[in-house]
C-alpha atoms as a PDB file:
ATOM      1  CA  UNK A   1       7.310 146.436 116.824  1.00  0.00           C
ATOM      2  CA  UNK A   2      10.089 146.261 114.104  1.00  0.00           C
ATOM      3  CA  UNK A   3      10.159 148.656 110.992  1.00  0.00           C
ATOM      4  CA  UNK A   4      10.031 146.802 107.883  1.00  0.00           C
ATOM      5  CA  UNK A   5      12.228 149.247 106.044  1.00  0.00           C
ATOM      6  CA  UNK A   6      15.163 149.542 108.491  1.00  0.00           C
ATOM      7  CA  UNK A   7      15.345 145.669 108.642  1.00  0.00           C
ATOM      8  CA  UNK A   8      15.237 145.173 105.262  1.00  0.00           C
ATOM      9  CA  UNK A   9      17.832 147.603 105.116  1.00  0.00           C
ATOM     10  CA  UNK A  10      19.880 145.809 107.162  1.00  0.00           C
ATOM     11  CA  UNK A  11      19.774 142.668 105.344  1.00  0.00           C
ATOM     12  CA  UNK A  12      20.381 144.519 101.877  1.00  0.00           C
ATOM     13  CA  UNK A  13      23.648 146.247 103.752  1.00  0.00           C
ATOM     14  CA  UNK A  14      24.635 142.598 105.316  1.00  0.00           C
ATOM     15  CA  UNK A  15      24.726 141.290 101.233  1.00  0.00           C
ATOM     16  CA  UNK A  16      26.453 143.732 100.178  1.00  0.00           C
ATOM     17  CA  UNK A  17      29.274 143.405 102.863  1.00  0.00           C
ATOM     18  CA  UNK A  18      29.175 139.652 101.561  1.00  0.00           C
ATOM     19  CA  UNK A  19      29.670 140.230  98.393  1.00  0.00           C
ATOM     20  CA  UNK A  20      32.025 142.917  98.609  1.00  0.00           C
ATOM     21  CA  UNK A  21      34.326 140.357 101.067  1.00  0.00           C
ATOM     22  CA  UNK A  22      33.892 137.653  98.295  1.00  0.00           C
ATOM     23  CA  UNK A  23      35.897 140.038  96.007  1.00  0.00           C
ATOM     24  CA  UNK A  24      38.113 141.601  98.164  1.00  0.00           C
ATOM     25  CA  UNK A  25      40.269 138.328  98.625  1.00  0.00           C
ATOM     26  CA  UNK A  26      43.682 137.381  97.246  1.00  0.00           C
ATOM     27  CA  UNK A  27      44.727 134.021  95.978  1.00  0.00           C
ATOM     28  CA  UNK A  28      45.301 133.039  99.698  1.00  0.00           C
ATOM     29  CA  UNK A  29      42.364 133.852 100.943  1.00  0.00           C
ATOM     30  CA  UNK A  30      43.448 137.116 103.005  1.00  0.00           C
ATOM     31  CA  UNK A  31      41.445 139.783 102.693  1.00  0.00           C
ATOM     32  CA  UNK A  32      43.090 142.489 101.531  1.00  0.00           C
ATOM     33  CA  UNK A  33      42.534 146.325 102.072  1.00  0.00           C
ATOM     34  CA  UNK A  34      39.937 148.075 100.146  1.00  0.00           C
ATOM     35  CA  UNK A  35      41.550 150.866  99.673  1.00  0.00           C
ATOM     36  CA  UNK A  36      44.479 148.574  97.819  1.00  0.00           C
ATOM     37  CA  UNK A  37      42.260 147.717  94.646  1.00  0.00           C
ATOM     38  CA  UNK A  38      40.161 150.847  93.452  1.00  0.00           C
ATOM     39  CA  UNK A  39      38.331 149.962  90.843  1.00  0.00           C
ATOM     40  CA  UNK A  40      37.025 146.805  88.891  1.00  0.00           C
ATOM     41  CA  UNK A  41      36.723 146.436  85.403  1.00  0.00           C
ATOM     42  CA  UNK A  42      34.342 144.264  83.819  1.00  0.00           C
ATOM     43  CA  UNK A  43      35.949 140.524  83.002  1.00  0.00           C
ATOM     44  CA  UNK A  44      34.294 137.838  80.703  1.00  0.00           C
ATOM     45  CA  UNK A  45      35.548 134.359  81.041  1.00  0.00           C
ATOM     46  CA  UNK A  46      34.638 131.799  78.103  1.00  0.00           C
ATOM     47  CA  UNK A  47      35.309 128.640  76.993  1.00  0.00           C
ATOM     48  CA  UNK A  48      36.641 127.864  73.636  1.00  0.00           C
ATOM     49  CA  UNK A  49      37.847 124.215  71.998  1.00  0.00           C
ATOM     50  CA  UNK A  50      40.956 124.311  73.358  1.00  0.00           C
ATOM     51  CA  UNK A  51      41.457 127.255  75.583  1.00  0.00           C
ATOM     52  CA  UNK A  52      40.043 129.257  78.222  1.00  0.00           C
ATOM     53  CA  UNK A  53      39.815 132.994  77.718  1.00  0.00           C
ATOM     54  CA  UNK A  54      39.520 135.862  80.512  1.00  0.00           C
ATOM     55  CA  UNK A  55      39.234 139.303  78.591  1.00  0.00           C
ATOM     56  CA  UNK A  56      38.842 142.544  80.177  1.00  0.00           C
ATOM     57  CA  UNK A  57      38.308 145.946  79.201  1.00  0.00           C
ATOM     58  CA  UNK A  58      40.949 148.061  80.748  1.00  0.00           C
ATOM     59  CA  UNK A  59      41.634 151.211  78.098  1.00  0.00           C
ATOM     60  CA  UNK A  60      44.320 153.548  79.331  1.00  0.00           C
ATOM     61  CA  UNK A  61      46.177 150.444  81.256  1.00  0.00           C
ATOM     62  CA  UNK A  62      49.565 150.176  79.781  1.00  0.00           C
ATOM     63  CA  UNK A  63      50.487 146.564  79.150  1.00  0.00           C
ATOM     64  CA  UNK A  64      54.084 146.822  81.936  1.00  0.00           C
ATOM     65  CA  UNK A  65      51.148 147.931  84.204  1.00  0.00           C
ATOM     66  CA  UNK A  66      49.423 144.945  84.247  1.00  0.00           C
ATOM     67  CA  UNK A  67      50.827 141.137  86.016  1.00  0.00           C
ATOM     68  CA  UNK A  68      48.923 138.045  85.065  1.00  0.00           C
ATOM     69  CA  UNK A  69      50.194 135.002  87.592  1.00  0.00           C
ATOM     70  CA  UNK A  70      49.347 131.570  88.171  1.00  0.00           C
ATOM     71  CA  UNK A  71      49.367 130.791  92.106  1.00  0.00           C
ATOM     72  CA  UNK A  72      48.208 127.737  94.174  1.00  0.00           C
ATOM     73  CA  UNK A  73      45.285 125.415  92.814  1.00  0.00           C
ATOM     74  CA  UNK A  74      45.530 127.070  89.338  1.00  0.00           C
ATOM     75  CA  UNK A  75      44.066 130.457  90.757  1.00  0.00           C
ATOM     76  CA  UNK A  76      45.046 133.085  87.814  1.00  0.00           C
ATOM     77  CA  UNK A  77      45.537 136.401  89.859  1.00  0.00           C
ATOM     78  CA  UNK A  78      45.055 139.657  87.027  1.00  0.00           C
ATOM     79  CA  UNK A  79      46.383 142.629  88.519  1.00  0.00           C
ATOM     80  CA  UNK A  80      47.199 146.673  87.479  1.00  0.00           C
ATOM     81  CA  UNK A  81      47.062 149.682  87.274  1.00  0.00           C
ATOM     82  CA  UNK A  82      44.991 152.597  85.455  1.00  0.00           C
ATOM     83  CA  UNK A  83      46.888 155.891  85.850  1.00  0.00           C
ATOM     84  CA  UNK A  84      45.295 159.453  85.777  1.00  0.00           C
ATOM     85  CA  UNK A  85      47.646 161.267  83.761  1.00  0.00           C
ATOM     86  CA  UNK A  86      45.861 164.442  84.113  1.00  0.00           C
ATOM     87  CA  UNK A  87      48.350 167.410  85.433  1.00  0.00           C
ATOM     88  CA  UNK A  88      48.019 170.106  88.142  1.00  0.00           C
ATOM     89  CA  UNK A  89      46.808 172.454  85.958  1.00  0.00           C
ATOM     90  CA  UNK A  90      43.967 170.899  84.742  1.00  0.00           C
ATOM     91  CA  UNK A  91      40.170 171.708  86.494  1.00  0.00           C
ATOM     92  CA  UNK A  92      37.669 169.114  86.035  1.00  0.00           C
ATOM     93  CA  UNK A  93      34.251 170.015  85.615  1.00  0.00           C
ATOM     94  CA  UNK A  94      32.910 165.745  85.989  1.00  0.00           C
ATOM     95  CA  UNK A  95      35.347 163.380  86.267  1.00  0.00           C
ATOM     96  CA  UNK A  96      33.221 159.858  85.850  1.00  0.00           C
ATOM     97  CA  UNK A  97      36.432 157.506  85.058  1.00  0.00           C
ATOM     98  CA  UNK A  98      37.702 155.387  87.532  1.00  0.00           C
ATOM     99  CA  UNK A  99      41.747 155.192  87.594  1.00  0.00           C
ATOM    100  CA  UNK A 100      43.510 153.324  90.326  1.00  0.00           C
ATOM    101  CA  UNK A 101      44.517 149.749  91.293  1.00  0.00           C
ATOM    102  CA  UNK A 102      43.061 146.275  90.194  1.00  0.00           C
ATOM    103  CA  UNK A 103      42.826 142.820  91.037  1.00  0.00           C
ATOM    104  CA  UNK A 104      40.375 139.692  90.118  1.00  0.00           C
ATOM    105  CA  UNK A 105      41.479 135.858  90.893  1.00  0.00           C
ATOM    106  CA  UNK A 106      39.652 133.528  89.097  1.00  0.00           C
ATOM    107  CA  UNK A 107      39.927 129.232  89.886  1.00  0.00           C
ATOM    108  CA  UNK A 108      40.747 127.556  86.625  1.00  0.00           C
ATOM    109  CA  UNK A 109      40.180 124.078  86.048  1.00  0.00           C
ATOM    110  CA  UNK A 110      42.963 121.345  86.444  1.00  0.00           C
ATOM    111  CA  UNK A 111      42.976 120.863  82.799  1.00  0.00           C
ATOM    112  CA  UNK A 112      45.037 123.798  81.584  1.00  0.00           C
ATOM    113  CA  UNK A 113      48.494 124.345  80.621  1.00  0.00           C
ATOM    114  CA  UNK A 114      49.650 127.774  82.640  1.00  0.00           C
ATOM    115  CA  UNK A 115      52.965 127.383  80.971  1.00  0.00           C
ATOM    116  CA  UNK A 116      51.553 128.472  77.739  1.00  0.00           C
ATOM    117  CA  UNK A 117      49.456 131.191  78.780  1.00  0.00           C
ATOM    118  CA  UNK A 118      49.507 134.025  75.643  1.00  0.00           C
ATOM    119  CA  UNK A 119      48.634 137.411  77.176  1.00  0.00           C
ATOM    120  CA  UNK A 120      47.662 140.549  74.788  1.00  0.00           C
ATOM    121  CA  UNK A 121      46.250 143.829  75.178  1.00  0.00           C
ATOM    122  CA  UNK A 122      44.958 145.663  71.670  1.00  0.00           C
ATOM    123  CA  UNK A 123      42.934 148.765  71.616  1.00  0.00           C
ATOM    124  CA  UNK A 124      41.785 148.916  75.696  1.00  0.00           C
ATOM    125  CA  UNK A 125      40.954 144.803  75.811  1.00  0.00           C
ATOM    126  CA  UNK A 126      43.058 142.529  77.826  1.00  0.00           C
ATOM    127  CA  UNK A 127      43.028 138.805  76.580  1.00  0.00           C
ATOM    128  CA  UNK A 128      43.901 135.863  78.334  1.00  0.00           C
ATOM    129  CA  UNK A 129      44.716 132.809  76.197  1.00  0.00           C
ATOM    130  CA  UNK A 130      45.268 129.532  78.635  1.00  0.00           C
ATOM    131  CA  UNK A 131      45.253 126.213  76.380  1.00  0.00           C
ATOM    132  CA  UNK A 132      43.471 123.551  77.615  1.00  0.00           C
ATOM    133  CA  UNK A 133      45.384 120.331  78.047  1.00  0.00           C
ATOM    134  CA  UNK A 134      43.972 116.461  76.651  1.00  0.00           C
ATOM    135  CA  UNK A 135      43.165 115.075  80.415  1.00  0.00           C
END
């Protein structure tokens, strides 16, 4: 006689191993170390006429501390890094904020020109510009 509980359990803890592996890939496909990437901030990724833009909200990431590249089939790879800047004398009573490494990859269509990719950062949002091309 099973216990419904424990194997639901199981299948909500197999999921979650899925869909933690489905993020947890570089552009190649490796998967890379969890402790590597330590946090993920919330992306959006919309369609304009004429361009493509990924934003995400990343305050206290410095713009050298972030590296937006263009790899294989047109996978755009967004990495960085949120520092802590807190010093040794400082107690925390709650600390809620994540700090730490980065990275998303996201599959862009074939009909963008990564050459003319704009990036900014204003006020804690990252934007992506990528123009879409005429084919």
């Amino acid at each position: 006689m099973s216990n419904k509980f424990w194997d639901d359990t199981d299948r909500l803890v197999f999921l979650r191993e899925r869909a933690n592996n489905l993020f947890h890939h570089d552009a190649q496909g490796d998967l890379t170390s969890r402790r590597a990437y330590t946090w993920v901030p919330p992306f959006d990724i919309f369609e304009m006429e004429g361009e493509i833009i990924v934003r995400a909200d990343i305050p206290g990431v410095r713009l050298e501390d972030i590296s937006v590249v263009v790899e294989g089939e047109n996978v755009i790879t967004i990495k960085g890094e949120r520092k802590p800047g807190h010093s040794d004398r400082e107690y925390f009573h709650c600390m809620e904020r994540s700090f730490g490494r980065f990275m998303r990859s996201f599959k862009l269509p074939d009909a963008t020109d990564i050459d003319a990719i704009r990036v900014v950062l204003s006020d804690g949002v990252l934007s992506v510009s990528i123009p879409k091309t005429g084919s």
